[in-house]
C-alpha atoms as a PDB file:
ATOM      1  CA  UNK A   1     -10.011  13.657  -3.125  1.00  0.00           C
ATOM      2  CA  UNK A   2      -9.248  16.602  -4.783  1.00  0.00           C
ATOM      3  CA  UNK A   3     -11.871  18.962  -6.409  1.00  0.00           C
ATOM      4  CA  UNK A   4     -10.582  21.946  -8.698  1.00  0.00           C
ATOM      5  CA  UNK A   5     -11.528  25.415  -9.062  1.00  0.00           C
ATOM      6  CA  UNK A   6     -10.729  26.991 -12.087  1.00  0.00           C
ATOM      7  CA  UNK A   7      -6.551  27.028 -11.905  1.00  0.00           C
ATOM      8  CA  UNK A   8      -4.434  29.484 -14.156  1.00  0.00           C
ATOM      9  CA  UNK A   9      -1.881  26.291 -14.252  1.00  0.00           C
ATOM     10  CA  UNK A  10      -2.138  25.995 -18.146  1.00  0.00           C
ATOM     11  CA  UNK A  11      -0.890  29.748 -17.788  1.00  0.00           C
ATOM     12  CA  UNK A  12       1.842  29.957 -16.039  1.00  0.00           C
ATOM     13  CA  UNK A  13       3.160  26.319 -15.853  1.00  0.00           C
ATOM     14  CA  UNK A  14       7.179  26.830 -15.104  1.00  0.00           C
ATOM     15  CA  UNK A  15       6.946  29.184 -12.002  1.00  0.00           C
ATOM     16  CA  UNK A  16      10.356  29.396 -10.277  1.00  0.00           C
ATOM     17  CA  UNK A  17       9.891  27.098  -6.931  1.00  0.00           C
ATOM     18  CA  UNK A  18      11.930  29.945  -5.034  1.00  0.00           C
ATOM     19  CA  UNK A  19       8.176  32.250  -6.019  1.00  0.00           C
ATOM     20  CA  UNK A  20       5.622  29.745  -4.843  1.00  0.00           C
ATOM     21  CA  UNK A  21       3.791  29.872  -1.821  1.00  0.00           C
ATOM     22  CA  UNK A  22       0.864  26.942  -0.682  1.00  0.00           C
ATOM     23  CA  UNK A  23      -2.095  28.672   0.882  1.00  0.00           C
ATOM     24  CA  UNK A  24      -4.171  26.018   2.994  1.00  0.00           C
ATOM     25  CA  UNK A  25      -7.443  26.779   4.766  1.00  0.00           C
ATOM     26  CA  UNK A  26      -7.516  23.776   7.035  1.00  0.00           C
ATOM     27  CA  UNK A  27     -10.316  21.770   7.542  1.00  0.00           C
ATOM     28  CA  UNK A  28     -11.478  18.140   8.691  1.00  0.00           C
ATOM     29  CA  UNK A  29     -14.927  18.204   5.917  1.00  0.00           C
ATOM     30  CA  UNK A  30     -13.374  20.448   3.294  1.00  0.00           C
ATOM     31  CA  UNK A  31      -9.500  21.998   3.023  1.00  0.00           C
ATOM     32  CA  UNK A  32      -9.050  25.231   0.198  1.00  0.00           C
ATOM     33  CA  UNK A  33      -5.430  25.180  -1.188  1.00  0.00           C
ATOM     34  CA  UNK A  34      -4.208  27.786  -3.302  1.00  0.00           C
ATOM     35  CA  UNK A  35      -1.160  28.260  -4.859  1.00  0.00           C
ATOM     36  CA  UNK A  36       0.748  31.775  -5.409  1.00  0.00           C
ATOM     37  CA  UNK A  37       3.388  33.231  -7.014  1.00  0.00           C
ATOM     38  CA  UNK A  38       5.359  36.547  -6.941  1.00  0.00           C
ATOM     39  CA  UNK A  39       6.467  37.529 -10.728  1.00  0.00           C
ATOM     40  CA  UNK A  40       9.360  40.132 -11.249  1.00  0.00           C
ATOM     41  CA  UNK A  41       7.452  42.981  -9.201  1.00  0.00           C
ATOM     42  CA  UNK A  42       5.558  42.860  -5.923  1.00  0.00           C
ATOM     43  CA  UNK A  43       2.753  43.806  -7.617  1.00  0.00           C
ATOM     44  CA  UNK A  44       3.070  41.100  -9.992  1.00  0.00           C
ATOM     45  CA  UNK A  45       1.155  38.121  -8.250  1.00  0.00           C
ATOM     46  CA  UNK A  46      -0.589  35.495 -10.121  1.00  0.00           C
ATOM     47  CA  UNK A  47      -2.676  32.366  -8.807  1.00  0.00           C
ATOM     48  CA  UNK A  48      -1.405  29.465 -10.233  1.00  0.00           C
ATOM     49  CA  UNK A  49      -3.831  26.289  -8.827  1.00  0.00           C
ATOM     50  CA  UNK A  50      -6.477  26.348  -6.279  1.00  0.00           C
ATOM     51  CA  UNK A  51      -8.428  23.638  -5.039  1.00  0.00           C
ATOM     52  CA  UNK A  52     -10.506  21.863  -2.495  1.00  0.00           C
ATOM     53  CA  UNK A  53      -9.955  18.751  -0.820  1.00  0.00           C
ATOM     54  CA  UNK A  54     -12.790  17.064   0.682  1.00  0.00           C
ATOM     55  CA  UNK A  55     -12.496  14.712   3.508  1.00  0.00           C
ATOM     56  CA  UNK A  56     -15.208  11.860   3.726  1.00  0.00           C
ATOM     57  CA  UNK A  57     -17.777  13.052   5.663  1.00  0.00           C
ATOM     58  CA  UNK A  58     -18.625  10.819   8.698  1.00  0.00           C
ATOM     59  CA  UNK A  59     -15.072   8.074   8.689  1.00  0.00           C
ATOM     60  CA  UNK A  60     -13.217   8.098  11.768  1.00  0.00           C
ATOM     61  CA  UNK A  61     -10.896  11.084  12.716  1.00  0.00           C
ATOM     62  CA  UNK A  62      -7.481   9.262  11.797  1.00  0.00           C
ATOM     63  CA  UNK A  63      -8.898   8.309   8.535  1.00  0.00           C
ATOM     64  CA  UNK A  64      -9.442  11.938   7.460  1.00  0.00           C
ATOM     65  CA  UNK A  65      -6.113  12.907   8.522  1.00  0.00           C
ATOM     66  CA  UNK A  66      -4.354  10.422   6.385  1.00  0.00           C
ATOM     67  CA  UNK A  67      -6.328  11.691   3.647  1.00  0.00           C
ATOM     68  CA  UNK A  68      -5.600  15.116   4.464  1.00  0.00           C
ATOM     69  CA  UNK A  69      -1.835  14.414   4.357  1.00  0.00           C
ATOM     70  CA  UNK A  70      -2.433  12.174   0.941  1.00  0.00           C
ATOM     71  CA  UNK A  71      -3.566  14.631  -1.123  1.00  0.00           C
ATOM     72  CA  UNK A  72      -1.524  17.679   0.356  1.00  0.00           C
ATOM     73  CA  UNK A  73       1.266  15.622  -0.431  1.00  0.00           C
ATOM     74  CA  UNK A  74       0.024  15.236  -4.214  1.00  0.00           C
ATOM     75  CA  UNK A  75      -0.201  19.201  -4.428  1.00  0.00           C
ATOM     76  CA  UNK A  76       3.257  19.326  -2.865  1.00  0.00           C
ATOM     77  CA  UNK A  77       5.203  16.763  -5.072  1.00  0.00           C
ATOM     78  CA  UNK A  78       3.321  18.467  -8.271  1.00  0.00           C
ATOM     79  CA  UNK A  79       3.924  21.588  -7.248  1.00  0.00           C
ATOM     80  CA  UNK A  80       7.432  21.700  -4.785  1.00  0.00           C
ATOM     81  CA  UNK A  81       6.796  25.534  -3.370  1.00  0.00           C
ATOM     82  CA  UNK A  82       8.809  27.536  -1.514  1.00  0.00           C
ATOM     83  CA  UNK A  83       7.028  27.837   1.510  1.00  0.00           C
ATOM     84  CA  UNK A  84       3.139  27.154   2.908  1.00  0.00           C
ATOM     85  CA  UNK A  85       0.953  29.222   4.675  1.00  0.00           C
ATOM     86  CA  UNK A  86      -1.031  28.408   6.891  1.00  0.00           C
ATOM     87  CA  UNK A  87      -3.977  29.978   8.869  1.00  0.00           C
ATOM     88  CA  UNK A  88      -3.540  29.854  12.601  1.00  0.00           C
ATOM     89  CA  UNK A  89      -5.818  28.471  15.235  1.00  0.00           C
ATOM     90  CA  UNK A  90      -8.864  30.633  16.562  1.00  0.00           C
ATOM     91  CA  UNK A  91     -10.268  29.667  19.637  1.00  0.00           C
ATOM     92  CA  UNK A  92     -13.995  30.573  20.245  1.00  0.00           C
ATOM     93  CA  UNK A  93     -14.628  29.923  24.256  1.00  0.00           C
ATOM     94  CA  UNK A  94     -18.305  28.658  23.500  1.00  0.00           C
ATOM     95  CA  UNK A  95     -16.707  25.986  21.080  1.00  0.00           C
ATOM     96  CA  UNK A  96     -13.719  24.789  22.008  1.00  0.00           C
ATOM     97  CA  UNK A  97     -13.796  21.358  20.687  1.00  0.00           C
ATOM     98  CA  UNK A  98     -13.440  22.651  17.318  1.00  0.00           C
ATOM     99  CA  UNK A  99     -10.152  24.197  17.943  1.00  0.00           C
ATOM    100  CA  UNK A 100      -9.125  21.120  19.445  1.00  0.00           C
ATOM    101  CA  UNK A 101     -10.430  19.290  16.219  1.00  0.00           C
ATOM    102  CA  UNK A 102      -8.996  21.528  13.993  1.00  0.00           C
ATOM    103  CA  UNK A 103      -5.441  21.702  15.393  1.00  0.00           C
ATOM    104  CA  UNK A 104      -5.688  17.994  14.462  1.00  0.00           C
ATOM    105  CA  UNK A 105      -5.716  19.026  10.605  1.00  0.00           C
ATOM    106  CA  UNK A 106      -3.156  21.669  11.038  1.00  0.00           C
ATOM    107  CA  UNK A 107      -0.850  19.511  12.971  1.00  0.00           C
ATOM    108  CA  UNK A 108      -1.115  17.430   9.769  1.00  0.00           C
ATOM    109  CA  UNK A 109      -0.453  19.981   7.874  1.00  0.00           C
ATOM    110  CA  UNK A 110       2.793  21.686   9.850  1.00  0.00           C
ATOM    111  CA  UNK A 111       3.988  18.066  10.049  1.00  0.00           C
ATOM    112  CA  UNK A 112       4.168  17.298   6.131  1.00  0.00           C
ATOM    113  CA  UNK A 113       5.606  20.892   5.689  1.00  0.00           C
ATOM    114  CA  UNK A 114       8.968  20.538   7.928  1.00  0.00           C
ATOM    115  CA  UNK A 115       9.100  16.849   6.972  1.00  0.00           C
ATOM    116  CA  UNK A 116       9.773  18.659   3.456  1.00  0.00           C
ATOM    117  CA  UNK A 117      11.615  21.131   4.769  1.00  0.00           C
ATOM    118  CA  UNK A 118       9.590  24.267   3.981  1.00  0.00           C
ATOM    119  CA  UNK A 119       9.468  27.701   5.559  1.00  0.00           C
ATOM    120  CA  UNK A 120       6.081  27.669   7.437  1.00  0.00           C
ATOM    121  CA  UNK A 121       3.964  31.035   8.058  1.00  0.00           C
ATOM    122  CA  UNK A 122       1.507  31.257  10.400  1.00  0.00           C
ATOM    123  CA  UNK A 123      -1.027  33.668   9.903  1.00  0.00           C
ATOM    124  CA  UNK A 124      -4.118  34.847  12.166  1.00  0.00           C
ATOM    125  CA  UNK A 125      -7.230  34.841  10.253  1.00  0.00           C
ATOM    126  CA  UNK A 126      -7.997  38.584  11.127  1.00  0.00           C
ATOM    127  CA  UNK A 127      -4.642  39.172  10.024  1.00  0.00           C
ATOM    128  CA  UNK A 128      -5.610  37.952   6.574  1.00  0.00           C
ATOM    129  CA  UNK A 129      -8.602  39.983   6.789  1.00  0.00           C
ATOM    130  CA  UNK A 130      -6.564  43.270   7.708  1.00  0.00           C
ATOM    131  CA  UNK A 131      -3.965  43.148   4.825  1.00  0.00           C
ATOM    132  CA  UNK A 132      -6.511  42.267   1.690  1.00  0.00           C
ATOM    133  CA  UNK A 133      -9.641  44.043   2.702  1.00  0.00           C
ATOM    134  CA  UNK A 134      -8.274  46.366   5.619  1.00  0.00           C
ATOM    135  CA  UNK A 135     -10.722  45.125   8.410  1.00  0.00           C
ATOM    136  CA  UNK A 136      -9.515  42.129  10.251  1.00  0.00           C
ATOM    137  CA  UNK A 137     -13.737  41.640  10.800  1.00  0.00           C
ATOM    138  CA  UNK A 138     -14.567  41.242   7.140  1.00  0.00           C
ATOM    139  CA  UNK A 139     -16.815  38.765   6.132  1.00  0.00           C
ATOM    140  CA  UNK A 140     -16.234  35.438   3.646  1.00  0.00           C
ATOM    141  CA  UNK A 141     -18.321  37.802   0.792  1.00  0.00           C
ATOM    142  CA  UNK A 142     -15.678  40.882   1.362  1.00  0.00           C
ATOM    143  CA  UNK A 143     -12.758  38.408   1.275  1.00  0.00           C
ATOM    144  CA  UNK A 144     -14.058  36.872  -1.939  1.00  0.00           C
ATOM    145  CA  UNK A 145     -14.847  40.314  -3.467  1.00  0.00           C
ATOM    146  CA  UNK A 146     -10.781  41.599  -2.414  1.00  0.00           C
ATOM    147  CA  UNK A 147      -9.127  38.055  -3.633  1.00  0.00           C
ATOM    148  CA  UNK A 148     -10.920  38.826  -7.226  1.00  0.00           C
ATOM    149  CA  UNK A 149      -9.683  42.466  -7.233  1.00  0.00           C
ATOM    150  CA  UNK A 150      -6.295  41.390  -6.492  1.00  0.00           C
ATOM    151  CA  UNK A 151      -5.182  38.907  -8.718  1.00  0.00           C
ATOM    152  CA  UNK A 152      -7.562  40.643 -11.485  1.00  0.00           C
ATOM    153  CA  UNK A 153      -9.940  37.208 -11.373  1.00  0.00           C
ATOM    154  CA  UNK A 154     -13.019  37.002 -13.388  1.00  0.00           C
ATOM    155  CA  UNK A 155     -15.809  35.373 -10.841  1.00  0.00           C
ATOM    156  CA  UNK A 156     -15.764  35.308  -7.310  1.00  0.00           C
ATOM    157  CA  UNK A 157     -13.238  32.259  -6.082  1.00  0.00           C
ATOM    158  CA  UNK A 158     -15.766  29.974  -4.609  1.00  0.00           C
ATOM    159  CA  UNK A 159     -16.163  27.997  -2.419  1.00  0.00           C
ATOM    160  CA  UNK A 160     -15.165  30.142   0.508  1.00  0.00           C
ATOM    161  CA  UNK A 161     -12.797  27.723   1.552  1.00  0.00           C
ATOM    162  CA  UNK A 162     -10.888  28.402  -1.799  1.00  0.00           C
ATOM    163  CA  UNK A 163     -11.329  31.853  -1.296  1.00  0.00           C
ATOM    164  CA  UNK A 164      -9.922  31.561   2.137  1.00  0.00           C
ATOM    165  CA  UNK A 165      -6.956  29.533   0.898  1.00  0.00           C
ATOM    166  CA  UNK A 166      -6.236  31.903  -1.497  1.00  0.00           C
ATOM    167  CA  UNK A 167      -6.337  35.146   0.575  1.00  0.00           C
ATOM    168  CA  UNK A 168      -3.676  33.249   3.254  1.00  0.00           C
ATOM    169  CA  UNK A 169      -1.085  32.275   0.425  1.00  0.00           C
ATOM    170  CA  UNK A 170      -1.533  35.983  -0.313  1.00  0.00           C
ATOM    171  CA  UNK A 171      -1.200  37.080   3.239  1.00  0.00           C
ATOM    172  CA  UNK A 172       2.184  34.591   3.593  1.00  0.00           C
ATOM    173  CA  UNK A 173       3.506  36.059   0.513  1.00  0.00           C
ATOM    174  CA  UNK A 174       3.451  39.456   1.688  1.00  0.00           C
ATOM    175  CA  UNK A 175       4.899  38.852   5.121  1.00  0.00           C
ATOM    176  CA  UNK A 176       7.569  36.574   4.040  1.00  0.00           C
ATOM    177  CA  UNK A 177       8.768  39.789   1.303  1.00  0.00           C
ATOM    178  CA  UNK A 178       8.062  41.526   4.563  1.00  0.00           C
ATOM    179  CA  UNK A 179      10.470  39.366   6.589  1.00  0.00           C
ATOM    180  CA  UNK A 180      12.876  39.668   3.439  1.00  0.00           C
ATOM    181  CA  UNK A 181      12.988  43.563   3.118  1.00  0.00           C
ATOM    182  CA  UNK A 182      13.741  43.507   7.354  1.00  0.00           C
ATOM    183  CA  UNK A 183      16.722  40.936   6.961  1.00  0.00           C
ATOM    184  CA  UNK A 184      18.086  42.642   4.235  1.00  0.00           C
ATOM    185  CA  UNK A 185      18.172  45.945   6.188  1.00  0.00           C
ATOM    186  CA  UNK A 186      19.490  44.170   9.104  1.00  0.00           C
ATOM    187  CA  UNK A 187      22.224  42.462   7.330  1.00  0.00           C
ATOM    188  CA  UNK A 188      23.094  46.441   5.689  1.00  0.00           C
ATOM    189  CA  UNK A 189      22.952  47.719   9.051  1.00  0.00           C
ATOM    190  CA  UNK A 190      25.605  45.089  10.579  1.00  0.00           C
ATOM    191  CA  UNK A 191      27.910  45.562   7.250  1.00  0.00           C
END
């Protein structure tokens, strides 16, 4: 059950695999995906697809999870990125349930990705905050706003879960050129 946002697909349709990264807001209603990649600078990063997958509302638990894993599995096989992104768990202590329910759709998620064999990054939601709008407390209006800026969009990515998706495939392609730069300087260092 897929539901598109405007994509920039028809733009930029043979992106090196080795450049993609899946963004996934994870969810057991609604799930953003978004799909990034890095061009030939690090400045140089363009949205590809983004979406929304919508779980039925109200069918049992296991049912949403196979759909879940259905249609990530379409974006995956259309797509075959790099790596996935993925935001990590937050815990509030006057609702834990939802954590608990949530870490059902992210277990999902994790699954599929090392049953393909991708690199997985974990990212805290405040985190994501921090490195697009520089407050990890910013709200789903600022994150919005910051996603538009930076890939030079013309409306406001909505819904938020897009948005969200969006600004964590952002977030895990930053940290894995992060994690890239280090190694490199590592390997130098041993030479």
């Amino acid at each position: 059950m897929r539901g598109g946002v405007p994509s920039s697909s028809a733009l930029h349709p043979a992106v090196p695999p080795d450049h993609l990264i899946l963004g996934i807001d994870p969810g057991l209603q609604r799930s953003g995906y978004a799909l990034v990649s890095m061009g030939p600078t690090a400045d140089a990063v363009r949205l590809v697809e983004a979406g929304l997958i919508r779980l039925p509302r109200g069918r049992p638990l296991p049912e949403r999870l196979a759909e879940l894993e259905c249609s990530l599995e379409d974006v995956l096989a259309s797509r075959a990125p790099a790596a996935l992104a993925c935001e990590e768990l937050y815990a509030h202590y006057r609702h834990p349930r939802t954590a608990i329910l949530m870490a059902h759709a992210r277990g999902v998620i994790l699954a599929l990705a090392a049953r393909r064999g991708l690199e997985v990054i974990s990212v805290a939601a405040t985190n994501v905050k921090k490195l697009l709008t520089g407050s990890g407390r910013a709200g789903k209006r600022q994150v919005q706003r910051a996603v538009m800026a930076t890939l030079g969009l013309p409306r406001l990515p909505d819904p938020p879960d897009v948005a969200d998706a969006i600004a964590i495939a952002l977030s895990g392609l930053r940290l894995r050129q992060a994690r890239r730069v280090v190694r490199g300087a590592a390997e130098r260092a041993r030479a």
